[in-house]
PDB file of N, CA and C in Angstrom:
ATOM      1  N   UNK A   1       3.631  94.603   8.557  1.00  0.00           N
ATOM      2  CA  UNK A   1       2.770  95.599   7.929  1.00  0.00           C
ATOM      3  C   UNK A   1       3.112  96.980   8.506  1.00  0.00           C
ATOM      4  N   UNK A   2       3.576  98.204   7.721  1.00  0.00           N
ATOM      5  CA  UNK A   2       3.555  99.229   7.899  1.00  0.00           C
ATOM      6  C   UNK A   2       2.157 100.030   7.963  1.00  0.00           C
ATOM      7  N   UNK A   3       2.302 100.617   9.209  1.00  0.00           N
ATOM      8  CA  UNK A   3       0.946 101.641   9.810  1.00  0.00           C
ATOM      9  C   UNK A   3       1.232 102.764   9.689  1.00  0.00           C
ATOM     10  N   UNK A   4       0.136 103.802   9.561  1.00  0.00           N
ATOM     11  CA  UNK A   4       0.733 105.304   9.700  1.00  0.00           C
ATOM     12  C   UNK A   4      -0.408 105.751   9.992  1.00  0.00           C
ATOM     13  N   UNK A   5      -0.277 107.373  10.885  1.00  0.00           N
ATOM     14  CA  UNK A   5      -1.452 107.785  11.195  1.00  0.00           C
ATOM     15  C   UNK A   5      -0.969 109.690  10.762  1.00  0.00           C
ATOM     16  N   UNK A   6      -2.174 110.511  11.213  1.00  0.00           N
ATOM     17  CA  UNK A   6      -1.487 111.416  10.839  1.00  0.00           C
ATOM     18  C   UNK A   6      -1.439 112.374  12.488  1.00  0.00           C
ATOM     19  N   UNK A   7      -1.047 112.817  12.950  1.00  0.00           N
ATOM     20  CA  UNK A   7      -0.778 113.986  13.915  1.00  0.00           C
ATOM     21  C   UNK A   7      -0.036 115.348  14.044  1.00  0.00           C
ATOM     22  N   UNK A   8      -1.488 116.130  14.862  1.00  0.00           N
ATOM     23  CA  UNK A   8      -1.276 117.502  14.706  1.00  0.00           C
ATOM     24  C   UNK A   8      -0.707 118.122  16.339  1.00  0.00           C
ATOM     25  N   UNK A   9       0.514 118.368  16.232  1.00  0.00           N
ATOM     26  CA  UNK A   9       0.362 119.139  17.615  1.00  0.00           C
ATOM     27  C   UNK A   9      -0.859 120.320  18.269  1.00  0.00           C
ATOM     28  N   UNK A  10      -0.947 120.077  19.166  1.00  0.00           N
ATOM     29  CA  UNK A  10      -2.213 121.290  19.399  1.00  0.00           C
ATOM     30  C   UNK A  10      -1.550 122.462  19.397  1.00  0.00           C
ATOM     31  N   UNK A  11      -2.480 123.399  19.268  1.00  0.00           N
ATOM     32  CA  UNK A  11      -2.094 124.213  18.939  1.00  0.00           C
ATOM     33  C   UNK A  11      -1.997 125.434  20.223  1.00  0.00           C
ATOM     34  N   UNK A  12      -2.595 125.272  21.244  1.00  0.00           N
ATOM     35  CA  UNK A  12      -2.058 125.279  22.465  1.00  0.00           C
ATOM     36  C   UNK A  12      -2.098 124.237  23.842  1.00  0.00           C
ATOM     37  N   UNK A  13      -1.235 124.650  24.794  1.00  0.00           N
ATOM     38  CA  UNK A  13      -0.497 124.030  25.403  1.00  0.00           C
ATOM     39  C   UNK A  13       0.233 124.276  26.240  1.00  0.00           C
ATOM     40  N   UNK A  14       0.034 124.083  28.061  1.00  0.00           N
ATOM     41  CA  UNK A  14       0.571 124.980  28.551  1.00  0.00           C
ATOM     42  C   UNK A  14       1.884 125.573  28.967  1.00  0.00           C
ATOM     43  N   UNK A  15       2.674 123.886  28.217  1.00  0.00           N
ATOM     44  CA  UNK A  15       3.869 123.906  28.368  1.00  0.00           C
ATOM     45  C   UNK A  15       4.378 125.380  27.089  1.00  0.00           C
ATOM     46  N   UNK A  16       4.048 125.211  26.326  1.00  0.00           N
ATOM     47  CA  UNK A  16       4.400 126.461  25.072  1.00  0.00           C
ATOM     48  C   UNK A  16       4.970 127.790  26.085  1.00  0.00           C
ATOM     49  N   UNK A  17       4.291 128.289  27.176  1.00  0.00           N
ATOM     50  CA  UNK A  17       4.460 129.298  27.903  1.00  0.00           C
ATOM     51  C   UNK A  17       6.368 129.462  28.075  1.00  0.00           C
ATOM     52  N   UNK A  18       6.720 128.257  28.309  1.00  0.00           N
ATOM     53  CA  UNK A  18       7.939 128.125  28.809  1.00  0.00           C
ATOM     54  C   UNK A  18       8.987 127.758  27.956  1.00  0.00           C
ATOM     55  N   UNK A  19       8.604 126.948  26.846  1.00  0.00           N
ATOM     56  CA  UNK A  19       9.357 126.487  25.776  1.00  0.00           C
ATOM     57  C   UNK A  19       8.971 126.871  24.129  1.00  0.00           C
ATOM     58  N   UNK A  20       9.311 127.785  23.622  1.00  0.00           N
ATOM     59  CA  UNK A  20       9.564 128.997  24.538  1.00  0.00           C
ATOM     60  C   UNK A  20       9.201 130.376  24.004  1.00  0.00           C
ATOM     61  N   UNK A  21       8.699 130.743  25.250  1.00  0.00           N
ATOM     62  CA  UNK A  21       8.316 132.439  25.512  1.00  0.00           C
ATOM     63  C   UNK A  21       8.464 133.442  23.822  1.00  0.00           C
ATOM     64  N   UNK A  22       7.442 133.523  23.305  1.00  0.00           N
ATOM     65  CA  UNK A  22       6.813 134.272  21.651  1.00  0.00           C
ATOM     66  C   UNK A  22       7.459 133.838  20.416  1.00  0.00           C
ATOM     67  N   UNK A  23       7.936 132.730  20.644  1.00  0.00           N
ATOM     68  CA  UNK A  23       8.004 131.790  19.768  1.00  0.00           C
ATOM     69  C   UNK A  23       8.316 129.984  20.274  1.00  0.00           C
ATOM     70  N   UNK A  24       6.732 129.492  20.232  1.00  0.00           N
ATOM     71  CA  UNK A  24       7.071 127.975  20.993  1.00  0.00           C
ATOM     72  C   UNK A  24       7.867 127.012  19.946  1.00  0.00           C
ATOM     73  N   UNK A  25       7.902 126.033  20.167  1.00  0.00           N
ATOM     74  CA  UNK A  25       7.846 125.100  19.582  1.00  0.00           C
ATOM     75  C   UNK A  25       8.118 123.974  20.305  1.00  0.00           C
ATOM     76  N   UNK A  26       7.236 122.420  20.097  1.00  0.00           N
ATOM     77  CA  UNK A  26       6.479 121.345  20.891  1.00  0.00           C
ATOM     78  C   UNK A  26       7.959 120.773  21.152  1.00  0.00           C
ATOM     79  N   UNK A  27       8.248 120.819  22.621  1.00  0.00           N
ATOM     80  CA  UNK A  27       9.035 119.670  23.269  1.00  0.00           C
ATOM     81  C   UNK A  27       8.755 118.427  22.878  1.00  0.00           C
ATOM     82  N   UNK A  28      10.187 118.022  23.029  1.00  0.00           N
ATOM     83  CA  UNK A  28      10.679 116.129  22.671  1.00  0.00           C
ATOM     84  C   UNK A  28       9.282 115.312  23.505  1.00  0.00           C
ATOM     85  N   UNK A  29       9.307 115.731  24.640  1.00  0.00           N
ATOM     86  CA  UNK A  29       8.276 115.132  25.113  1.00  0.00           C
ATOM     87  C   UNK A  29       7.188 115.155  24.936  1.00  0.00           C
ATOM     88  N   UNK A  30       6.577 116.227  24.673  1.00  0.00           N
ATOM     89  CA  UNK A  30       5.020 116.203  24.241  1.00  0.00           C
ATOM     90  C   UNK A  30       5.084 115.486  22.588  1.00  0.00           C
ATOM     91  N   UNK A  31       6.195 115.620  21.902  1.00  0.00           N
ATOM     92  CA  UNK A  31       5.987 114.806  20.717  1.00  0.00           C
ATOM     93  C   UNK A  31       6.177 113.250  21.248  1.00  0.00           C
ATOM     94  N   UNK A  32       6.728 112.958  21.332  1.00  0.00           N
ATOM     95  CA  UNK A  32       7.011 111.127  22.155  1.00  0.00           C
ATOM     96  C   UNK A  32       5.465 111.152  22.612  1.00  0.00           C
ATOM     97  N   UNK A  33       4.753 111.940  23.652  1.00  0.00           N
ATOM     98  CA  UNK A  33       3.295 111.466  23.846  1.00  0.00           C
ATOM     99  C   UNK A  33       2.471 111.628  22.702  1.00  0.00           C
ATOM    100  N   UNK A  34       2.531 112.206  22.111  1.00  0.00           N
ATOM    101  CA  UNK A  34       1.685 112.148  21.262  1.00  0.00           C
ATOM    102  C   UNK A  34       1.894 110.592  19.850  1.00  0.00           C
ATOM    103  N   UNK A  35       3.065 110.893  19.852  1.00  0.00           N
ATOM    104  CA  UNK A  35       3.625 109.472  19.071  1.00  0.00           C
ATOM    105  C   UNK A  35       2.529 107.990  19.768  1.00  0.00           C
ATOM    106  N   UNK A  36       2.794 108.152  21.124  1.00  0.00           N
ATOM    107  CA  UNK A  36       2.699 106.727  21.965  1.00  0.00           C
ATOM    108  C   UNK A  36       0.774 106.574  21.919  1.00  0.00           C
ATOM    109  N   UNK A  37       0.267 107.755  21.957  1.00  0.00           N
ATOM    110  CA  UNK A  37      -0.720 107.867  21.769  1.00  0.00           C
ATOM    111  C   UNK A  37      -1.594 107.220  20.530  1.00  0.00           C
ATOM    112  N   UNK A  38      -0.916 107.644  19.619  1.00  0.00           N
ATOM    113  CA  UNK A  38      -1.353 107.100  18.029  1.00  0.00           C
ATOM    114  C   UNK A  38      -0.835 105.382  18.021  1.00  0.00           C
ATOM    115  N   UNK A  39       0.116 105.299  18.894  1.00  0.00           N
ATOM    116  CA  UNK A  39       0.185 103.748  18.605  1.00  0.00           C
ATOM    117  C   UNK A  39      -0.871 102.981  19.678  1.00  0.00           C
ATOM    118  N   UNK A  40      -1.410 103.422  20.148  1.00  0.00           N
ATOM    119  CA  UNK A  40      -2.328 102.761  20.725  1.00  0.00           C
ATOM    120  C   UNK A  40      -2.225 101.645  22.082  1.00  0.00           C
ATOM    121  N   UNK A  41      -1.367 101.435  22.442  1.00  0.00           N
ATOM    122  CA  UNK A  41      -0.257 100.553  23.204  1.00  0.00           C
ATOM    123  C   UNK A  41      -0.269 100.576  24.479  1.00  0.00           C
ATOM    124  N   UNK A  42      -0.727 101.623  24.988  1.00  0.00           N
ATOM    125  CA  UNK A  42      -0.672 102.143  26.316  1.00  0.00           C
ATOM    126  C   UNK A  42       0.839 102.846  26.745  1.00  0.00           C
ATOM    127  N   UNK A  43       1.524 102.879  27.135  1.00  0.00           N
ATOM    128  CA  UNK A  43       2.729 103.469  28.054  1.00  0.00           C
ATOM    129  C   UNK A  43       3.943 102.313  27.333  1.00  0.00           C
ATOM    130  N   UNK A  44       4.878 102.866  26.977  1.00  0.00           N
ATOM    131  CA  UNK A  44       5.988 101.912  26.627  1.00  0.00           C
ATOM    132  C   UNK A  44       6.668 101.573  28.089  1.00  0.00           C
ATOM    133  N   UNK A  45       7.150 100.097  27.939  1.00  0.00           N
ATOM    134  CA  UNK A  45       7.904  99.473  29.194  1.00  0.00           C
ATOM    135  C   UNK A  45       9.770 100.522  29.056  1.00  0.00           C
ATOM    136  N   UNK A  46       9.838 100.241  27.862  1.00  0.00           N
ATOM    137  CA  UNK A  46      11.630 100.660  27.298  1.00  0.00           C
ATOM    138  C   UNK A  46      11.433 101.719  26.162  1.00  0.00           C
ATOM    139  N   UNK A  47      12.328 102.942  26.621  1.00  0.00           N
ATOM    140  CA  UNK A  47      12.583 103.807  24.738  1.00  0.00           C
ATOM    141  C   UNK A  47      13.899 103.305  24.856  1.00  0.00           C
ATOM    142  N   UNK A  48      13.671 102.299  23.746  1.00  0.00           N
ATOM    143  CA  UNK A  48      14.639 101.610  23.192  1.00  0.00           C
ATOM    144  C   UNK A  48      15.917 103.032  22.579  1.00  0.00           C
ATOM    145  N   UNK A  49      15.319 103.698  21.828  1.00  0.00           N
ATOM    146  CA  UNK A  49      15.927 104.615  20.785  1.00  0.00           C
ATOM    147  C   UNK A  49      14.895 105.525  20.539  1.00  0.00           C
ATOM    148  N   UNK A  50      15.848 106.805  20.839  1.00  0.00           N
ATOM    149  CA  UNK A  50      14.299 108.225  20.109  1.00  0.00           C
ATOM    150  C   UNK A  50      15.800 109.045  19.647  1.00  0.00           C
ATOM    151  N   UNK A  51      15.291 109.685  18.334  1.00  0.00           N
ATOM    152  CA  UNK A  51      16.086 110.932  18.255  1.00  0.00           C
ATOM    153  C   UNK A  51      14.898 111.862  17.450  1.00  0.00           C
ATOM    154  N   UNK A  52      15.001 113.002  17.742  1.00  0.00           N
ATOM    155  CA  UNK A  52      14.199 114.271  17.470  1.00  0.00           C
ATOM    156  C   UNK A  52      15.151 115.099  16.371  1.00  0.00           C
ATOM    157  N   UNK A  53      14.684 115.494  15.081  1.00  0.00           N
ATOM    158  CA  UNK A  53      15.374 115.239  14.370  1.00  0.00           C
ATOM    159  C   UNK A  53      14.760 116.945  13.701  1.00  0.00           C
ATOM    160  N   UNK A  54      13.692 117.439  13.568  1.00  0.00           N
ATOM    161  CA  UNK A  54      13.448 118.606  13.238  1.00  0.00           C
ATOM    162  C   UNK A  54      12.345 119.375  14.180  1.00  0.00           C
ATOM    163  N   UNK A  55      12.421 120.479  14.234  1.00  0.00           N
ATOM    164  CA  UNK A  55      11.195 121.480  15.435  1.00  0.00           C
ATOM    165  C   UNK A  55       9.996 121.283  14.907  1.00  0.00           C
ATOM    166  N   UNK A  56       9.151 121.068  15.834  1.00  0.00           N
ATOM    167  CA  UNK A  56       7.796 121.281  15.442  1.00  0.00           C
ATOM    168  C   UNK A  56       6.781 122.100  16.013  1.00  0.00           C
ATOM    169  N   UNK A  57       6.293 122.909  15.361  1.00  0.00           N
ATOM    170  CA  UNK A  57       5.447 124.364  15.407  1.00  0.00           C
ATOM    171  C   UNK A  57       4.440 123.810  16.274  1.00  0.00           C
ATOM    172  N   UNK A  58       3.514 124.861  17.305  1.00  0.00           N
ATOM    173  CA  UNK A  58       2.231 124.399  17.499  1.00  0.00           C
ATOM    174  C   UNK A  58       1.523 124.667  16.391  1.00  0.00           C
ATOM    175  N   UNK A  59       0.281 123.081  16.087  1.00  0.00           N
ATOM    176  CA  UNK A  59      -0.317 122.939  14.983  1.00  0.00           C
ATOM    177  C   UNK A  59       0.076 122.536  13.699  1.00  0.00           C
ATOM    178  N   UNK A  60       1.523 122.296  13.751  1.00  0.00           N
ATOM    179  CA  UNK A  60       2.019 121.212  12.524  1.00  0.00           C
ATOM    180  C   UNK A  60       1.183 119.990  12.625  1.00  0.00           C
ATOM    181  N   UNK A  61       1.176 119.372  11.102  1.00  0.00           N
ATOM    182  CA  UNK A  61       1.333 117.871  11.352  1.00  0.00           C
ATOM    183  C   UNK A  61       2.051 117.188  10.777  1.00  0.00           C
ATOM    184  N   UNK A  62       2.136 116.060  10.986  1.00  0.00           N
ATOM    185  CA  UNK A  62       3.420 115.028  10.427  1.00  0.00           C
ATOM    186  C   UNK A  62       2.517 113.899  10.351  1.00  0.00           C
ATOM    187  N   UNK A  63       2.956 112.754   9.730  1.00  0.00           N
ATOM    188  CA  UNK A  63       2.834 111.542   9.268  1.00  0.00           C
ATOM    189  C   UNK A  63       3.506 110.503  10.062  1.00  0.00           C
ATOM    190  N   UNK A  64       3.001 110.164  10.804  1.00  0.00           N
ATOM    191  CA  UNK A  64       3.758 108.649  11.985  1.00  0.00           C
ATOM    192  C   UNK A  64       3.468 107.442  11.224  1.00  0.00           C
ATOM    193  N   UNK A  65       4.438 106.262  10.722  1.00  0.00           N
ATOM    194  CA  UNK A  65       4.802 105.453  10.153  1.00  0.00           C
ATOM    195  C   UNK A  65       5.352 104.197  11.321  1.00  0.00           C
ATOM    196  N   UNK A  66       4.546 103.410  11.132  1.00  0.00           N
ATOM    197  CA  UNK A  66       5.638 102.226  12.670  1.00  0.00           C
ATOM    198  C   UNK A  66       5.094 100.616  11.959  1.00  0.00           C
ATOM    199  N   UNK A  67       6.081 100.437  12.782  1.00  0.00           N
ATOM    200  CA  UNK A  67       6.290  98.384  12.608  1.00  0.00           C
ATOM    201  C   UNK A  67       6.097  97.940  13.697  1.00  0.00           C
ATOM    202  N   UNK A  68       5.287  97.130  13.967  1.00  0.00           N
ATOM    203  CA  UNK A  68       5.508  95.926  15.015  1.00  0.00           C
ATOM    204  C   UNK A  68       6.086  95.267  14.632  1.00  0.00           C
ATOM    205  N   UNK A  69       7.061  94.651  15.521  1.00  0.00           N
ATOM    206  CA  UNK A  69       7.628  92.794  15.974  1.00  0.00           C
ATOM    207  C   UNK A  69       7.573  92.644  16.952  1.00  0.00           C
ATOM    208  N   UNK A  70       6.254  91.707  17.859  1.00  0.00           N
ATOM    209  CA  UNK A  70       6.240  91.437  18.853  1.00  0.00           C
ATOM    210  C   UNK A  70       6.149  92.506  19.797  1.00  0.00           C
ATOM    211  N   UNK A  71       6.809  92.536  20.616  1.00  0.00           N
ATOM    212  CA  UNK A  71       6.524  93.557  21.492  1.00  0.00           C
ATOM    213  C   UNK A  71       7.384  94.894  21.511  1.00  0.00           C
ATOM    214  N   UNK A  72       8.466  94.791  20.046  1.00  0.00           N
ATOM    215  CA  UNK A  72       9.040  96.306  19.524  1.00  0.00           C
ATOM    216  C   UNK A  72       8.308  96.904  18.554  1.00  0.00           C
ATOM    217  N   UNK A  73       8.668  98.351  18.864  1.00  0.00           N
ATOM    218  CA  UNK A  73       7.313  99.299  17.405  1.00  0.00           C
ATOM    219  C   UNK A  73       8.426  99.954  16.784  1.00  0.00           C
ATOM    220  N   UNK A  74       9.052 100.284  15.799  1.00  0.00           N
ATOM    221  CA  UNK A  74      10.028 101.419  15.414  1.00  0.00           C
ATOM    222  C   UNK A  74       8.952 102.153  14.204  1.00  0.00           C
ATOM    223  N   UNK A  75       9.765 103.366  14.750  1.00  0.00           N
ATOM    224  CA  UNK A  75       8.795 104.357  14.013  1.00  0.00           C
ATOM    225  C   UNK A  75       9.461 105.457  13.074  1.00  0.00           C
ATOM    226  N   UNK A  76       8.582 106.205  12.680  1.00  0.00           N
ATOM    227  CA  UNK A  76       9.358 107.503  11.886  1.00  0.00           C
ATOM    228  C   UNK A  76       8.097 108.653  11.708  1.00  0.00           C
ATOM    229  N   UNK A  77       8.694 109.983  12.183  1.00  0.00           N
ATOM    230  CA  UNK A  77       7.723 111.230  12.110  1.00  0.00           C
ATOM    231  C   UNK A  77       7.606 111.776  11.189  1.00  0.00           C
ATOM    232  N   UNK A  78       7.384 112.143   9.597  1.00  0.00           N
ATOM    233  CA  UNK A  78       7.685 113.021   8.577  1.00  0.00           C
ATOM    234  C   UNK A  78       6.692 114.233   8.227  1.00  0.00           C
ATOM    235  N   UNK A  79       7.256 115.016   8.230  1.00  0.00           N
ATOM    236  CA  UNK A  79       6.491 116.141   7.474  1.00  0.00           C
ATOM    237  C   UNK A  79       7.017 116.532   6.219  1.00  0.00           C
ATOM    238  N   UNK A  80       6.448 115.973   5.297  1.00  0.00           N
ATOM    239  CA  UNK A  80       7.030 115.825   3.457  1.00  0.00           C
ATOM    240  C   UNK A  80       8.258 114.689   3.504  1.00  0.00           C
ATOM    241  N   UNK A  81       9.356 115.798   3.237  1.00  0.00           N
ATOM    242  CA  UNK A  81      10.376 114.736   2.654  1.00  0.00           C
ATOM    243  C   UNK A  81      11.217 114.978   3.822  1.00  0.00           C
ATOM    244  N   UNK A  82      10.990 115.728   4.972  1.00  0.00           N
ATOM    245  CA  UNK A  82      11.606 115.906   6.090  1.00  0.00           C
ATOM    246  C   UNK A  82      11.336 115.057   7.278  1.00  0.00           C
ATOM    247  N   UNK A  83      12.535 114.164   7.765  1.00  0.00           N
ATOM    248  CA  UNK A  83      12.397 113.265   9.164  1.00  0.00           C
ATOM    249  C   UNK A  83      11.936 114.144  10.343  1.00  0.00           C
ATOM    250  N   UNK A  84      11.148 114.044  11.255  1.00  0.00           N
ATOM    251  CA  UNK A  84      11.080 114.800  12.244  1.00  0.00           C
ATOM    252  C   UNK A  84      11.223 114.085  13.444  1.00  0.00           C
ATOM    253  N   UNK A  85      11.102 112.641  13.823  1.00  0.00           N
ATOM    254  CA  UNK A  85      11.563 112.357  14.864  1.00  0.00           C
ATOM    255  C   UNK A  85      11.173 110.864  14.402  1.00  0.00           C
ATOM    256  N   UNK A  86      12.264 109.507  15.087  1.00  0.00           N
ATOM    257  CA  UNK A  86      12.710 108.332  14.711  1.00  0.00           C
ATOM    258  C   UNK A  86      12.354 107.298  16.054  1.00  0.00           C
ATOM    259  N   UNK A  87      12.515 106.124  16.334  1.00  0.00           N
ATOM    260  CA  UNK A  87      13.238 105.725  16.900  1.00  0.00           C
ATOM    261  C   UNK A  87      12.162 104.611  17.790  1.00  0.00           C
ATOM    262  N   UNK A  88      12.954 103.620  18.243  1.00  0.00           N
ATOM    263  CA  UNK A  88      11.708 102.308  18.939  1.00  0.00           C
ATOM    264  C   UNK A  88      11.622 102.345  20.140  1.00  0.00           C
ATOM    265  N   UNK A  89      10.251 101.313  20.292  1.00  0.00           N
ATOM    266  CA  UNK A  89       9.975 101.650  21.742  1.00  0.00           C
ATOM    267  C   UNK A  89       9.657  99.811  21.731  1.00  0.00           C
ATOM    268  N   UNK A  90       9.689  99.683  23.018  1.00  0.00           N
ATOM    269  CA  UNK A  90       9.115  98.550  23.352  1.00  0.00           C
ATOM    270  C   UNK A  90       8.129  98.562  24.489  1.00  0.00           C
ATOM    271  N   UNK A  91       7.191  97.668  24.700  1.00  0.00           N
ATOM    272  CA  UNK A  91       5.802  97.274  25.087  1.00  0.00           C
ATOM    273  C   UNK A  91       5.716  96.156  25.835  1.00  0.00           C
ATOM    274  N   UNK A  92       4.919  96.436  26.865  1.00  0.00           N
ATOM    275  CA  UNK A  92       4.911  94.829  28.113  1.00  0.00           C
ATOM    276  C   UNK A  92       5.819  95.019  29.056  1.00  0.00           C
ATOM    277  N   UNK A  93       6.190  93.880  29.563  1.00  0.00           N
ATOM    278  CA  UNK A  93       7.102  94.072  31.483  1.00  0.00           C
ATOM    279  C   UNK A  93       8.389  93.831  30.389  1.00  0.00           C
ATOM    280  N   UNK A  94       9.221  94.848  31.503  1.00  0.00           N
ATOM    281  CA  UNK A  94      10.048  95.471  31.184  1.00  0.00           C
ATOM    282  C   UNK A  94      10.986  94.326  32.227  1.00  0.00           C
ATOM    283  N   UNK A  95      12.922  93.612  31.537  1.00  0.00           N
ATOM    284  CA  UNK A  95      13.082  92.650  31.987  1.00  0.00           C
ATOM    285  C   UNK A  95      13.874  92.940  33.104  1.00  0.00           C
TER     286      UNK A  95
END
């Protein structure tokens, strides 16, 4: 079964200060938390695969789309017809 939720970067943030300076836009990482967040999962054991695929503004949102199998999630970020960031994670002890 395909899930999707929707998420908005905030719109501030204190990392923005640095990345970067009068024009931000949300680091790989604060998007990956926010991703891991919406899946509900707690902390991934493995990033199997991430690629970041378009910038995202403070206060965009996008559309998160994911699959479970077992203890892999693969996902996809879209805003319209545009990919914004991809890629699986896995969940539980790590081998």
């Amino acid at each position: 079964m395909d899930l999707t939720a929707e998420i908005s970067a905030p719109l501030d943030h204190p990392c923005y200060a640095g990345h970067f300076p009068g024009n931000p836009v949300v680091p790989g990482v604060l998007l990956l938390e926010l991703v891991v967040a919406a899946l509900g999962r707690g902390a991934p054991s493995v990033l199997t695969r991430v690629k970041f695929l378009r910038a995202v503004l403070p206060g965009e949102a996008f559309v998160l789309r994911w699959k479970s199998t077992g203890p892999q999630v693969s996902f996809r970020g879209e805003r319209g017809t545009d990919l914004i960031i991809e890629g699986s994670l896995e969940f539980g002890a790590s081998a």
